[in-house]
Protein backbone atom coordinates (compact mmCIF):
# COMPACT_ATOMS: atom_id res chain seq x y z
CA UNK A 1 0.00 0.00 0.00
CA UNK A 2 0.95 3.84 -0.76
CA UNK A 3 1.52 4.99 2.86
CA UNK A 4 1.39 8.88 1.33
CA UNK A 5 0.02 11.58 3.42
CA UNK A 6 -1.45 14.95 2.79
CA UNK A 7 -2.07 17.95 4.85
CA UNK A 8 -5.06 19.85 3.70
CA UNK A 9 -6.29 23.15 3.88
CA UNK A 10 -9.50 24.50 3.88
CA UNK A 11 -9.38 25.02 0.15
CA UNK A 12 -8.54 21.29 -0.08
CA UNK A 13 -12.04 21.26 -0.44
CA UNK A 14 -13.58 24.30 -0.97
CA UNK A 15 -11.98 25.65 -3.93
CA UNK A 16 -14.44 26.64 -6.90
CA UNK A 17 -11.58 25.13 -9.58
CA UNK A 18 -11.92 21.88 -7.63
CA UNK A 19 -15.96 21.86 -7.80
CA UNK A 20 -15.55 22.57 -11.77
CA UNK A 21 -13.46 20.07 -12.16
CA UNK A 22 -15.32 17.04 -10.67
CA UNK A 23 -18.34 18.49 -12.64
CA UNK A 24 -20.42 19.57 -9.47
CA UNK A 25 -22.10 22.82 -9.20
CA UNK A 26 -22.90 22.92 -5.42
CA UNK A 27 -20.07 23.80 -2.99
CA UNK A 28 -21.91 20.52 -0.48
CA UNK A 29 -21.37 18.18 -3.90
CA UNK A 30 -17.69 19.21 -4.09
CA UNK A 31 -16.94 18.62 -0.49
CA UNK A 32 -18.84 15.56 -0.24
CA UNK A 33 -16.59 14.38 -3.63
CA UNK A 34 -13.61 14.82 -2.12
CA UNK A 35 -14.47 13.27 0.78
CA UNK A 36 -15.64 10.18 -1.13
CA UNK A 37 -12.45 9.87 -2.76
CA UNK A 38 -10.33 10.66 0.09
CA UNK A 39 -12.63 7.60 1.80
CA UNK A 40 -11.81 5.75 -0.91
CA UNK A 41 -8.01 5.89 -1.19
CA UNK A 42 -7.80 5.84 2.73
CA UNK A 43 -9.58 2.40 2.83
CA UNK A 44 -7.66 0.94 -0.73
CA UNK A 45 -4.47 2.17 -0.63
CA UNK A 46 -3.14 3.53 3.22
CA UNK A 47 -3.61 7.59 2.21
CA UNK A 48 -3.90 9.56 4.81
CA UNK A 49 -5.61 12.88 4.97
CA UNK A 50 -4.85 15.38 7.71
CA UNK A 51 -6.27 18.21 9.10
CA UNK A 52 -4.53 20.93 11.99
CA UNK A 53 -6.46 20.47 14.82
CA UNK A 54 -8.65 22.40 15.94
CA UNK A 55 -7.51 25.38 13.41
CA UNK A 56 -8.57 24.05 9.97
CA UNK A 57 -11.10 21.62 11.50
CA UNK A 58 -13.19 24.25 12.57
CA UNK A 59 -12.72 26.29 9.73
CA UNK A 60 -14.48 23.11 7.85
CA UNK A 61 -17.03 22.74 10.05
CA UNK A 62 -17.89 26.18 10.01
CA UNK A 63 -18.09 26.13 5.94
CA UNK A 64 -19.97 23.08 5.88
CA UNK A 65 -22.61 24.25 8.40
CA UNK A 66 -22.65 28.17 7.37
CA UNK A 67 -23.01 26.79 3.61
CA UNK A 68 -26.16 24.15 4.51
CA UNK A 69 -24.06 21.12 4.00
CA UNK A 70 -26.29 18.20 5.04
CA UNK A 71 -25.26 16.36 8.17
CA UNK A 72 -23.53 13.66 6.06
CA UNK A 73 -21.38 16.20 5.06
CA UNK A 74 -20.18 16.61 8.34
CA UNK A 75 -19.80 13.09 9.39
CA UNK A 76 -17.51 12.50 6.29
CA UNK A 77 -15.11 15.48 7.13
CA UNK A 78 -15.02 13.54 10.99
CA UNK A 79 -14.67 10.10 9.36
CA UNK A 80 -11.98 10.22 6.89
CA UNK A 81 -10.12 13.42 7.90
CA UNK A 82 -7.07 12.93 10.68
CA UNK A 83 -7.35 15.76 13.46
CA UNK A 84 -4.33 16.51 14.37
CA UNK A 85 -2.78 19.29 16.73
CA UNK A 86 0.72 20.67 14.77
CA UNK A 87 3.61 20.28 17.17
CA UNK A 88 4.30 24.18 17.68
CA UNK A 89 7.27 23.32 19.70
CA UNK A 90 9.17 20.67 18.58
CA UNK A 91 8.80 21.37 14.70
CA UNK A 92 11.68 23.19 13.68
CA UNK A 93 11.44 26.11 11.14
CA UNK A 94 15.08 27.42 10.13
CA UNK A 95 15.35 31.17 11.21
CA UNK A 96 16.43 32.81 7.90
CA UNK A 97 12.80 31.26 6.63
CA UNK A 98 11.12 32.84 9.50
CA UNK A 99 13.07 36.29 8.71
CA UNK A 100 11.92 36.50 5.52
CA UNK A 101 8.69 35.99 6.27
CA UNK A 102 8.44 38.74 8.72
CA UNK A 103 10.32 41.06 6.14
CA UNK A 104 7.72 39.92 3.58
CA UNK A 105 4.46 40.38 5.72
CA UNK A 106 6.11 44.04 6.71
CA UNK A 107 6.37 45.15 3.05
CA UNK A 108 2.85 43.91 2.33
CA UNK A 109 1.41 46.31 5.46
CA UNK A 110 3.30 48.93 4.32
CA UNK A 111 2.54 48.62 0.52
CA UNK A 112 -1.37 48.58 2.64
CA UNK A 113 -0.84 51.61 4.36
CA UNK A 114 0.09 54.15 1.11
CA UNK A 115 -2.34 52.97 -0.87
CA UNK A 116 -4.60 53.55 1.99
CA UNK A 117 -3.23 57.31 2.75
CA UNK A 118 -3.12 57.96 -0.96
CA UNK A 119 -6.59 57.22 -0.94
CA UNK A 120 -7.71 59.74 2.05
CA UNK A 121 -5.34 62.34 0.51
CA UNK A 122 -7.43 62.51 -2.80
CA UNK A 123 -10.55 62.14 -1.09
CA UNK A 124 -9.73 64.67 1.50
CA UNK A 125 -8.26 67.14 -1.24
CA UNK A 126 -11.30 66.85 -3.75
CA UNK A 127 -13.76 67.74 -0.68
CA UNK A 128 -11.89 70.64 0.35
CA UNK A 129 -11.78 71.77 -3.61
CA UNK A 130 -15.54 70.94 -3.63
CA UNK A 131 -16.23 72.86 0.19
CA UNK A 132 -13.93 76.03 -0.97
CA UNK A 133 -15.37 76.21 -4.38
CA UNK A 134 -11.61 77.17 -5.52
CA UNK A 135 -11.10 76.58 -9.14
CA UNK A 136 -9.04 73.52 -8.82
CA UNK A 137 -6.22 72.02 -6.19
CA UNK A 138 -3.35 74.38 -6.33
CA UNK A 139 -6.01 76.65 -5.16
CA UNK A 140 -6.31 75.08 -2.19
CA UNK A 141 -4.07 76.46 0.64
CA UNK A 142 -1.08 73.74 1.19
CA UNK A 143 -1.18 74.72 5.34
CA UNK A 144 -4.75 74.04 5.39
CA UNK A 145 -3.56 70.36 3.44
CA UNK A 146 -0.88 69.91 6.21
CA UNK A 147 -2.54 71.11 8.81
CA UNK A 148 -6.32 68.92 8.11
CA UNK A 149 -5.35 66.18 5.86
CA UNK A 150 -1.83 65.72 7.02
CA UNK A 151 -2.98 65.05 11.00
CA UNK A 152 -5.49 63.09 10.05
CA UNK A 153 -3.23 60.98 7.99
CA UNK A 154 -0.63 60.72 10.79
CA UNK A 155 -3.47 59.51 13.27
CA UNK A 156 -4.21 56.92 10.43
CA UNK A 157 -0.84 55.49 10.43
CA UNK A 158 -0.97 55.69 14.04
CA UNK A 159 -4.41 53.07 14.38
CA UNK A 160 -3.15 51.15 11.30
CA UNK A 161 -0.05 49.98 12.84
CA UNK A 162 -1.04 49.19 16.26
CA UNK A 163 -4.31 47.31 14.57
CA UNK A 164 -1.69 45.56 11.75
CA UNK A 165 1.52 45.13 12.34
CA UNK A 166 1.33 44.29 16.63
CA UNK A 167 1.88 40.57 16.41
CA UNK A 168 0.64 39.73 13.18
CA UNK A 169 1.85 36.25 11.59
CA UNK A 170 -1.11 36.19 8.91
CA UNK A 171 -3.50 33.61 9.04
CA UNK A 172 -2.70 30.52 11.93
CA UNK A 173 -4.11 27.79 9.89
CA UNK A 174 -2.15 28.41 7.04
CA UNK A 175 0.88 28.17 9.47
CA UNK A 176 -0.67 25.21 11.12
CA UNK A 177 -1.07 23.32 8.02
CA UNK A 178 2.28 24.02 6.89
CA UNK A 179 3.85 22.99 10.47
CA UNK A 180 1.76 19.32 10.22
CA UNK A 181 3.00 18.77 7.36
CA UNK A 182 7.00 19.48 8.30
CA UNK A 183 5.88 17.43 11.14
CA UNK A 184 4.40 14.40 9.20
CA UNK A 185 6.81 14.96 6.18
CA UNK A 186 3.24 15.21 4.18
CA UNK A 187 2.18 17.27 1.51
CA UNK A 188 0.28 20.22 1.38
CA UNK A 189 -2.79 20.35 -0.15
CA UNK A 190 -4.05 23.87 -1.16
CA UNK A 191 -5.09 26.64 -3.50
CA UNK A 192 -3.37 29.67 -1.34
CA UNK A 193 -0.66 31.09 -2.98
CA UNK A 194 0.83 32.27 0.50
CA UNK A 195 0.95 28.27 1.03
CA UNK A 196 2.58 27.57 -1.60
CA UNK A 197 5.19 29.80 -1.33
CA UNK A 198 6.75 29.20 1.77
CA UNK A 199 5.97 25.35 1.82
CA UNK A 200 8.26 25.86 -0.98
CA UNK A 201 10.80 27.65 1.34
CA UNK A 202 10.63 25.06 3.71
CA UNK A 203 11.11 22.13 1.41
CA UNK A 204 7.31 20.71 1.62
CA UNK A 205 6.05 18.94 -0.87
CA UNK A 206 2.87 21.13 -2.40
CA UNK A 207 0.04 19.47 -4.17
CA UNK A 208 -2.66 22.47 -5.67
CA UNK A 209 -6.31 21.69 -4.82
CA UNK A 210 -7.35 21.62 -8.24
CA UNK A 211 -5.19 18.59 -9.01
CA UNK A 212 -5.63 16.35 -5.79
CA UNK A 213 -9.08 14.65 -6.62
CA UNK A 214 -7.54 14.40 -9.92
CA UNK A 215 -4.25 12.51 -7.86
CA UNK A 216 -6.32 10.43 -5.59
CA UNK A 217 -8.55 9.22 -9.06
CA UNK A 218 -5.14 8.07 -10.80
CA UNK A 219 -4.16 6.47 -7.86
CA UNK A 220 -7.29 4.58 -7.11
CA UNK A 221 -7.13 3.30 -11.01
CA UNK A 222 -4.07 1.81 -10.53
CA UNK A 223 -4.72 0.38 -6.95
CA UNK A 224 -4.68 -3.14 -8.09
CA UNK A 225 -1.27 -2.53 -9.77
CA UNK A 226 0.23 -0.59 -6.61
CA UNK A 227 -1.03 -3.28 -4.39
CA UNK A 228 0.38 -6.35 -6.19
CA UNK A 229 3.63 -4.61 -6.48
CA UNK A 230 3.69 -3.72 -2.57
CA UNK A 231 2.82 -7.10 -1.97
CA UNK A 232 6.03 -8.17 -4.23
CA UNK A 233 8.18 -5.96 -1.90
């Protein structure tokens, strides 16, 4: 038997690409698809499925239940699914990974913040053009710009940090998934693009969502081939 394991995020199962692809138009159908397969390999060929526990677990859950998903549904993603809690402390990340990571989220707050101060500036300037009834912006008095727009703009940057940048590390079941499966040596199974990248930067394997029911098919019409040769082993 394959003894192949995959870590999945939520988009695992959720992804619209993955819904097209097995030719299902409601988001229950897909899940419920995937889970069949994933049933299916489990019991035929040893693959495991996990999911973080309780992180992307109750992310599921919450889908399922938020979307209508019947309660089969919900007994599949308990059935065939592996909870498991990541090993936060024992899993080790090397720190030049972690660094950039930081660096990277800092850059993408701060690319947040000027397009977000660029946007009160113009907004700010066109109502003080429309409130002055000057003929057009150079009209406007640049002390009243400093003095209105620019400390309101500084207590912007003020709130944005302290709400941003105090602790943030993204999304914690994208880093949960990606811990399980340094932990299990798995793959990861998703449609983030924030997933793949640093699974890629810590050497997991990733698998995109639209291609693993696709994966688990091809395996599943082969099984009697990988099974006799296991067997040979």
């Amino acid at each position: 038997m394959l003894r192949q394991r995959f870590v999945l995020d939520t988009t695992a199962l959720t992804d619209l690409q993955v819904r097209e692809k097995l030719e299902q138009d409601g988001m229950c159908d897909g899940i419920r698809e995937v889970l069949d397969l994933i049933a299916s390999s489990r019991l035929n060929l040893g693959i495991s499925c996990y999911v973080p526990f309780p992180s992307v677990y109750k992310e599921l859950q919450e889908f399922a239940h938020n979307n209508g998903c019947d309660s089969d549904v919900i007994a599949k993603i308990d059935t065939w699914l592996v909870k498991k809690a990541p090993d936060r402390y024992n899993v080790q990340i090397p720190s030049k990974v972690f660094h950039e990571y930081v660096s990277h989220m800092r850059e993408r707050i701060n690319k947040g913040m000027v397009i977000a101060e660029e946007t009160i500036w113009a907004s700010s300037t066109e109502c003080l053009l429309t409130e002055s009834k000057a003929e057009n912006k150079k009209d406007i008095s640049h002390d009243i710009e400093r003095r209105v727009i620019g400390g309101h703009i500084g207590k912007f940057r003020n709130k944005y940090r302290a709400a941003l940048r105090y602790g943030i590390l993204d999304s914690a079941p994208d880093i949960d998934v990606l811990i399980l499966a340094k932990e299990l040596d798995a793959a990861v199974v998703a449609s983030d693009f924030g997933i793949q990248k640093w699974a890629e930067e810590l050497g997991v394997r990733f698998v995109p969502a639209g291609t693993f029911p696709m994966i688990l098919q091809e395996y599943l019409k082969h099984s009697d081939v990988i099974c006799e040769v296991t067997l040979e082993e």
